[in-house]
N, C-alpha and C. Protein backbone atom coordinates (compact mmCIF):
# COMPACT_ATOMS: atom_id res chain seq x y z
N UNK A 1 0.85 -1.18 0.00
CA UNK A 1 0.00 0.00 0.00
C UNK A 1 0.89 1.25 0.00
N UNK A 2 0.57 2.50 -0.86
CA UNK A 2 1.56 3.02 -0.52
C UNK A 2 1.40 3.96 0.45
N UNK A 3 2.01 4.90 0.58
CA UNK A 3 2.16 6.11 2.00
C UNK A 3 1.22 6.99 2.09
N UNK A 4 1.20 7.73 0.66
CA UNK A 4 0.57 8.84 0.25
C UNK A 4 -0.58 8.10 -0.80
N UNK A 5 -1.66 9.39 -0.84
CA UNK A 5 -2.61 9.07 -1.85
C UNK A 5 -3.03 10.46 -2.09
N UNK A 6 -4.25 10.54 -2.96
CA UNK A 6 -4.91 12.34 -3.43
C UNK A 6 -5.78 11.97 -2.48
N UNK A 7 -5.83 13.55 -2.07
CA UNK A 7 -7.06 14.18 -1.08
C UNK A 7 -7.85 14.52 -2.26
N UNK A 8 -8.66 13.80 -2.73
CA UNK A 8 -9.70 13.68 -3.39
C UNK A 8 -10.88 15.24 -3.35
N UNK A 9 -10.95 14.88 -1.86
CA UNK A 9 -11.99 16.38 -1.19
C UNK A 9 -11.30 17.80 -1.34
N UNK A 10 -10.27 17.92 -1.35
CA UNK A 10 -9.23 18.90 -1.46
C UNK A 10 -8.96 19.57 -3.35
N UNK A 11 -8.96 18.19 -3.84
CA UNK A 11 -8.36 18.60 -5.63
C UNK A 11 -9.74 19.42 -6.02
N UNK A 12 -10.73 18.73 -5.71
CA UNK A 12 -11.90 18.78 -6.16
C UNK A 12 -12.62 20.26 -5.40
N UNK A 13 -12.29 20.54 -4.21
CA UNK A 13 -12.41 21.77 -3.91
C UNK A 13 -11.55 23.15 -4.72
N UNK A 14 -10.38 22.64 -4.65
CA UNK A 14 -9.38 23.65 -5.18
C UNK A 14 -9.70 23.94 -6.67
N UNK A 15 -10.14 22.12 -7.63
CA UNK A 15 -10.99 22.54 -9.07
C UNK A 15 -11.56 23.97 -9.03
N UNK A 16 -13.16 23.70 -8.18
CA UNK A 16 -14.20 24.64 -8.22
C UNK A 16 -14.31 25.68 -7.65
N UNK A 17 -12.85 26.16 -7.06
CA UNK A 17 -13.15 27.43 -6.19
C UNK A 17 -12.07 28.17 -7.81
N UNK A 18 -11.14 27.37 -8.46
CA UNK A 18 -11.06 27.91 -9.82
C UNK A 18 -11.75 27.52 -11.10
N UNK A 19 -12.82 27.03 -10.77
CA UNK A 19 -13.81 26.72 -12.02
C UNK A 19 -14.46 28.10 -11.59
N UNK A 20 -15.03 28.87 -10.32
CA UNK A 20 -15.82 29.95 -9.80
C UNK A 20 -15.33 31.00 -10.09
N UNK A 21 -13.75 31.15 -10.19
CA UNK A 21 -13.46 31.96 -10.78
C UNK A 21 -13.01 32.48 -11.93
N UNK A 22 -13.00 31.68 -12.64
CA UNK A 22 -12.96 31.30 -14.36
C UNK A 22 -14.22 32.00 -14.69
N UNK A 23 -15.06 31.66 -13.87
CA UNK A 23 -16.50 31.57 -14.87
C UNK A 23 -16.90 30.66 -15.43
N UNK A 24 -16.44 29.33 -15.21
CA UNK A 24 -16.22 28.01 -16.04
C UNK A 24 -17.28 27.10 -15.69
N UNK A 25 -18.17 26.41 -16.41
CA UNK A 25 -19.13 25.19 -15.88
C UNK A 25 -17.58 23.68 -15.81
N UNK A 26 -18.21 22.71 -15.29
CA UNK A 26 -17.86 21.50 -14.88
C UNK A 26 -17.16 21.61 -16.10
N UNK A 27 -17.92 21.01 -17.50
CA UNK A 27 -17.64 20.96 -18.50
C UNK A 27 -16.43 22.01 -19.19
N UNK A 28 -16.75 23.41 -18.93
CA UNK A 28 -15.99 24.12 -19.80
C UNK A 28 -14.17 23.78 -19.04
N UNK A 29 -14.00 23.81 -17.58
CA UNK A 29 -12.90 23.24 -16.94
C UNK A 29 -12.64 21.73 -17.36
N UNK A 30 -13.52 20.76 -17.64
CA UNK A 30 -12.48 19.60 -18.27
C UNK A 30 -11.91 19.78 -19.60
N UNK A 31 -12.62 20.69 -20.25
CA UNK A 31 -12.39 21.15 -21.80
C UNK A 31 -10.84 22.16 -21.82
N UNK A 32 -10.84 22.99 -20.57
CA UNK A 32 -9.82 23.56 -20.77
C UNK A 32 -8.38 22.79 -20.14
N UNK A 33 -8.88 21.95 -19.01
CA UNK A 33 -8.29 21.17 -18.48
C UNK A 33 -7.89 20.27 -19.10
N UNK A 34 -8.17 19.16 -20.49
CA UNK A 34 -7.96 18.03 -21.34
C UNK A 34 -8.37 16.81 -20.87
N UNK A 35 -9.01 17.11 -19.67
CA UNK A 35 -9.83 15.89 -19.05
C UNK A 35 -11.25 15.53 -19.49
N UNK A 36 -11.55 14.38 -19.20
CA UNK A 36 -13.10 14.39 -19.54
C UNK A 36 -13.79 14.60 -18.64
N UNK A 37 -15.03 15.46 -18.50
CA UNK A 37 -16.45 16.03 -17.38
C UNK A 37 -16.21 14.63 -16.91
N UNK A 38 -16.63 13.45 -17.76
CA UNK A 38 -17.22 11.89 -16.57
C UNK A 38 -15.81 11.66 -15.67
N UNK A 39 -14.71 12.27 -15.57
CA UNK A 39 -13.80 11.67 -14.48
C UNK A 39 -13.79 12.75 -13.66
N UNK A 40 -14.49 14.17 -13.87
CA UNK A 40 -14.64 15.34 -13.25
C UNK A 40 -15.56 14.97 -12.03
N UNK A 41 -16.94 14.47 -12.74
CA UNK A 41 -18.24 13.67 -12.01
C UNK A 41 -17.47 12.40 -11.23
N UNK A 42 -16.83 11.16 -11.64
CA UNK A 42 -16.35 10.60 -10.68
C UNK A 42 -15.64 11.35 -9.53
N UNK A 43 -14.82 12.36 -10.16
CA UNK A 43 -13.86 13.04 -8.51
C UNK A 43 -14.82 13.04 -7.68
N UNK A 44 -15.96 14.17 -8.18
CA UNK A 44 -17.16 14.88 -7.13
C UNK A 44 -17.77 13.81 -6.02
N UNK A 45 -17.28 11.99 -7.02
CA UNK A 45 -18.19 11.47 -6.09
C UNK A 45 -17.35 10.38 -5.30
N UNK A 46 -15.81 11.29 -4.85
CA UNK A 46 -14.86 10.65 -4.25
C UNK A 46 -14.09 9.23 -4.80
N UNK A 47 -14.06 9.31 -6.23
CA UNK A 47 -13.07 8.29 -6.63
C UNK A 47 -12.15 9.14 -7.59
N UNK A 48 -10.82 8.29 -6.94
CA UNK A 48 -9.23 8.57 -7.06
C UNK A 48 -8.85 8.66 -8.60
N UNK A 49 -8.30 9.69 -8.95
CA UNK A 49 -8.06 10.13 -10.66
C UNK A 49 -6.68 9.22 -10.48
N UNK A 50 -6.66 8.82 -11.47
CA UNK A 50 -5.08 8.30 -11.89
C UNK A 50 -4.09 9.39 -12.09
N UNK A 51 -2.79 8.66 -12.23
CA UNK A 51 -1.75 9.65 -11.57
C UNK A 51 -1.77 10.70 -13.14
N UNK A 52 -1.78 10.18 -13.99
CA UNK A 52 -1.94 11.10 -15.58
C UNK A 52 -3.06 12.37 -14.96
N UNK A 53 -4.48 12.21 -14.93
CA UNK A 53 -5.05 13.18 -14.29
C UNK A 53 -5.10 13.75 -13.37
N UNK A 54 -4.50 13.45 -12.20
CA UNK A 54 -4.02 13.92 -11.35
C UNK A 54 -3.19 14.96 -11.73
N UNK A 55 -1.90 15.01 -12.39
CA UNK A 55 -0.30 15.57 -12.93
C UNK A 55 -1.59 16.91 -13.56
N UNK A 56 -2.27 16.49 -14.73
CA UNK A 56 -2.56 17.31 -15.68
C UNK A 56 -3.90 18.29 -15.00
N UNK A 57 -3.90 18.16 -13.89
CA UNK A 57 -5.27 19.03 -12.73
C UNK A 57 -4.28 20.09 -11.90
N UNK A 58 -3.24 19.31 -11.78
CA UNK A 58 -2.41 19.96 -10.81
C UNK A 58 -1.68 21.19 -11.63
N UNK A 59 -1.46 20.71 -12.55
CA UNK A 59 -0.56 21.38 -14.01
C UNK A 59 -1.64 22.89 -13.98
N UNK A 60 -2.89 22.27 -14.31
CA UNK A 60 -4.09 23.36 -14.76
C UNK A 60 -4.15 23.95 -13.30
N UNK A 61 -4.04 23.65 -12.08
CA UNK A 61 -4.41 24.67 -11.38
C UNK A 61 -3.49 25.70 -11.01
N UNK A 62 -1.68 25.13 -11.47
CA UNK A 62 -0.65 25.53 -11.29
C UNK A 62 -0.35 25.86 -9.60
N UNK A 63 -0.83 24.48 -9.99
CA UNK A 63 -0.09 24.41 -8.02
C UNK A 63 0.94 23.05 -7.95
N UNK A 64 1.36 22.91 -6.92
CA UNK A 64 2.07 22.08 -6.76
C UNK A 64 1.38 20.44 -6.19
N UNK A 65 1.88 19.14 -6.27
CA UNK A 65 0.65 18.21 -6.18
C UNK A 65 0.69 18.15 -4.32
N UNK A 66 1.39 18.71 -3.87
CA UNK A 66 1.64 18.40 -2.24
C UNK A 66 0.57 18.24 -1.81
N UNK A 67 -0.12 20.11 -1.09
CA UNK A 67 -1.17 19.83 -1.28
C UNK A 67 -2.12 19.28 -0.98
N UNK A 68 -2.22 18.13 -2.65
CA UNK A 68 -3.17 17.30 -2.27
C UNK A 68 -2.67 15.98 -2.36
N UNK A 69 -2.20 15.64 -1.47
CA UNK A 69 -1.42 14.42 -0.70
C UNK A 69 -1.97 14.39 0.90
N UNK A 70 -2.15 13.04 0.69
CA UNK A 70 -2.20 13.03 2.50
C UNK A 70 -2.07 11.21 2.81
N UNK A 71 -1.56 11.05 3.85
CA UNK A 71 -0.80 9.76 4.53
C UNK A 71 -2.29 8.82 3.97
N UNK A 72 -2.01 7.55 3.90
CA UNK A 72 -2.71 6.55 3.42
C UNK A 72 -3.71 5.89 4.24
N UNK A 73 -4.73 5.83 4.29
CA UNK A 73 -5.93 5.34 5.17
C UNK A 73 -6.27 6.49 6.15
N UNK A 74 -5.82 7.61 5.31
CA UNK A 74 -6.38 8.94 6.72
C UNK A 74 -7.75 9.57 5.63
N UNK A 75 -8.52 10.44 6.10
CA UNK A 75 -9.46 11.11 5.20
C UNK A 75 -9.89 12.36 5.78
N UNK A 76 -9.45 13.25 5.06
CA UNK A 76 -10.10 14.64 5.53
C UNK A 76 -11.59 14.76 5.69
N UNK A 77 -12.26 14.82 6.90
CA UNK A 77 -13.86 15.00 7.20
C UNK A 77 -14.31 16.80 6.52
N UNK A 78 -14.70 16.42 5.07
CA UNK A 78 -15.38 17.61 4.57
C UNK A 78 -14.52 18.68 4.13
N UNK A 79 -13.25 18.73 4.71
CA UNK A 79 -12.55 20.29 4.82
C UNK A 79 -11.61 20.23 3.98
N UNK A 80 -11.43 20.59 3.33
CA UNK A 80 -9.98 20.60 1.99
C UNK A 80 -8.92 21.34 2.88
N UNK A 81 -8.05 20.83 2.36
CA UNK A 81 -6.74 21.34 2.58
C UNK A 81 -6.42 22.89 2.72
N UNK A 82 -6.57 23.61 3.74
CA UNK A 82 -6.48 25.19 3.35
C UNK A 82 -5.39 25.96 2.32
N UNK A 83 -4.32 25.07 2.15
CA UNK A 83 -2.85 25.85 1.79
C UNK A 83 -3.93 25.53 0.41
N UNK A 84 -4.61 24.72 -0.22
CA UNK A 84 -4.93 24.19 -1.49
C UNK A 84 -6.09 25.23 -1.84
N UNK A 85 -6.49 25.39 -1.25
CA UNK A 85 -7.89 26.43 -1.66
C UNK A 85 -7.32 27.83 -1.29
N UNK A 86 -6.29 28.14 -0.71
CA UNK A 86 -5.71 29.51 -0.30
C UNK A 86 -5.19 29.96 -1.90
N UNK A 87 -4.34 28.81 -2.02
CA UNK A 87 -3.35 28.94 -3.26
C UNK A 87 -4.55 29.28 -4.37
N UNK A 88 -5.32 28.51 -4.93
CA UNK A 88 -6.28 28.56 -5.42
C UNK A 88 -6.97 29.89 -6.05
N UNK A 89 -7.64 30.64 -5.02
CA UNK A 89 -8.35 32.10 -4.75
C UNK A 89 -7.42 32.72 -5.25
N UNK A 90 -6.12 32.51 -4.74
CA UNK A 90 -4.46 33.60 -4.58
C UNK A 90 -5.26 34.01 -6.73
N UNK A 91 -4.56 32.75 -6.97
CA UNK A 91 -4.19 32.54 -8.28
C UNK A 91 -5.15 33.18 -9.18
N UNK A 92 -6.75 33.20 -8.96
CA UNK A 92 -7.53 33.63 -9.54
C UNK A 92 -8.19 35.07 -9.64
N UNK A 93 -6.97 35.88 -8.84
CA UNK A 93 -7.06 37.09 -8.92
C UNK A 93 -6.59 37.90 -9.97
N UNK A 94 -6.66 37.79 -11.27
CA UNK A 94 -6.52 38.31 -12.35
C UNK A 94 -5.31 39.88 -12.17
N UNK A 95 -6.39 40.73 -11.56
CA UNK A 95 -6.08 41.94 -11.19
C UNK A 95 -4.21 42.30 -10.82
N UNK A 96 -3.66 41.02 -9.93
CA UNK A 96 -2.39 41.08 -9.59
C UNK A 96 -1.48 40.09 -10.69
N UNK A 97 -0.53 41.00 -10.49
CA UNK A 97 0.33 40.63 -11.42
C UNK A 97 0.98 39.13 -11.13
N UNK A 98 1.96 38.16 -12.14
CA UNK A 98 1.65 37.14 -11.61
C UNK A 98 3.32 36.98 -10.89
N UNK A 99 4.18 38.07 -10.06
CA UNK A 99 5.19 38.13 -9.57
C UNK A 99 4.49 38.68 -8.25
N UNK A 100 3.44 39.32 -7.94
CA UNK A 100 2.70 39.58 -6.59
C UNK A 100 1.86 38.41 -6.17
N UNK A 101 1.46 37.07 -7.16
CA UNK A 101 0.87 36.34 -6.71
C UNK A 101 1.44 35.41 -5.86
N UNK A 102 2.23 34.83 -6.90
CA UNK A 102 3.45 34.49 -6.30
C UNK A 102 4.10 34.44 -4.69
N UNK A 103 4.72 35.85 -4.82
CA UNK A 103 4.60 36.32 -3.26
C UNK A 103 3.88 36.35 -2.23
N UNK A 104 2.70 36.53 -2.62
CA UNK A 104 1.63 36.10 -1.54
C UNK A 104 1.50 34.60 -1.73
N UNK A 105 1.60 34.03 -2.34
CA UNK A 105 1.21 32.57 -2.32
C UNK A 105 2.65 32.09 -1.29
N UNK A 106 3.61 32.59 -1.51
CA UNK A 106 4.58 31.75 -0.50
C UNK A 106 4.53 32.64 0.72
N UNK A 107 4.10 33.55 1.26
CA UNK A 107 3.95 34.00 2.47
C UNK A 107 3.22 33.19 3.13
N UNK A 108 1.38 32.67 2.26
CA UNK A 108 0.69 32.21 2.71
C UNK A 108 1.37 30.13 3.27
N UNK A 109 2.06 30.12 2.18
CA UNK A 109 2.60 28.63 2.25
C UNK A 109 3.31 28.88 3.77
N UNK A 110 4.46 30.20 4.10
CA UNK A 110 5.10 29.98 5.29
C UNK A 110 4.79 30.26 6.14
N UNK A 111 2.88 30.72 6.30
CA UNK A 111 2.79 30.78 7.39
C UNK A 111 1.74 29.44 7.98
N UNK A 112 1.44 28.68 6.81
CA UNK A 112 1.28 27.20 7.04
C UNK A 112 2.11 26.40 7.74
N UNK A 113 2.99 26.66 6.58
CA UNK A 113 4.53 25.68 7.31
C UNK A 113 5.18 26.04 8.70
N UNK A 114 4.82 27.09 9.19
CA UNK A 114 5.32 27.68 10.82
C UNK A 114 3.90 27.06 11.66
N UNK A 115 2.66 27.20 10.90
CA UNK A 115 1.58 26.95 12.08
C UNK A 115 1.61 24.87 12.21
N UNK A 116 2.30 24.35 11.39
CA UNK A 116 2.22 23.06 11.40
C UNK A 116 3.48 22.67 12.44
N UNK A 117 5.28 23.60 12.41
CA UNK A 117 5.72 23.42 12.95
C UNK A 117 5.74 23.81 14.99
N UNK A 118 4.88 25.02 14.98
CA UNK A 118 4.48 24.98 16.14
C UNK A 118 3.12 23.78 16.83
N UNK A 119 2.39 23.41 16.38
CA UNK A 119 1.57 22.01 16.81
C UNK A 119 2.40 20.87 17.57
């Protein structure tokens, strides 16, 4: 079995909080994405994309796959990953340039990575 697997609840959040800001239906995001809607509809209904769709979701949301990783037989109850939906919003702010996004996206990452190392 291995270690890691996709946070399923997490990809699939982070999708639609940039499908919301696209402006994008289900459909128009697998279209821009190169995926098909029916493995879009399987995510929604918690089954695991293969590692090809996985790579090419992660690619389209231009995040990194971390993320959405989490230890093997664990399951997030409802709540996506915050760094994943932070990054997400960051990104879909048109308005900022994409060297200010950036920057805020790794402020936001280090102040993850400090609130995980103080726990």
């Amino acid at each position: 079995m291995p270690d890691t697997m996709v946070d399923v609840e997490s990809l699939v959040a982070a999708l639609d909080a940039q499908r919301r800001a696209k402006d994008l239906s289900w459909r128009g995001l697998a279209k821009s994405a190169g995926v098909s809607a029916s493995t879009l509809t399987r995510m929604q209904q918690g089954k695991l994309p293969d590692v090809n769709t996985f790579t090419v979701l992660t690619r389209w949301l231009k995040l990194p796959a971390e993320p959405f990783l989490i230890k093997a037989g664990t399951r997030r109850r409802g709540r996506p990953h915050p760094m994943a939906v932070a990054s997400t919003l960051l990104r879909g702010k048109s308005q900022m340039s994409p060297k200010a996004m950036r920057a805020l996206e790794e402020l936001v990452q280090a102040a993850f990575k400090l609130s995980k190392e103080l726990e």
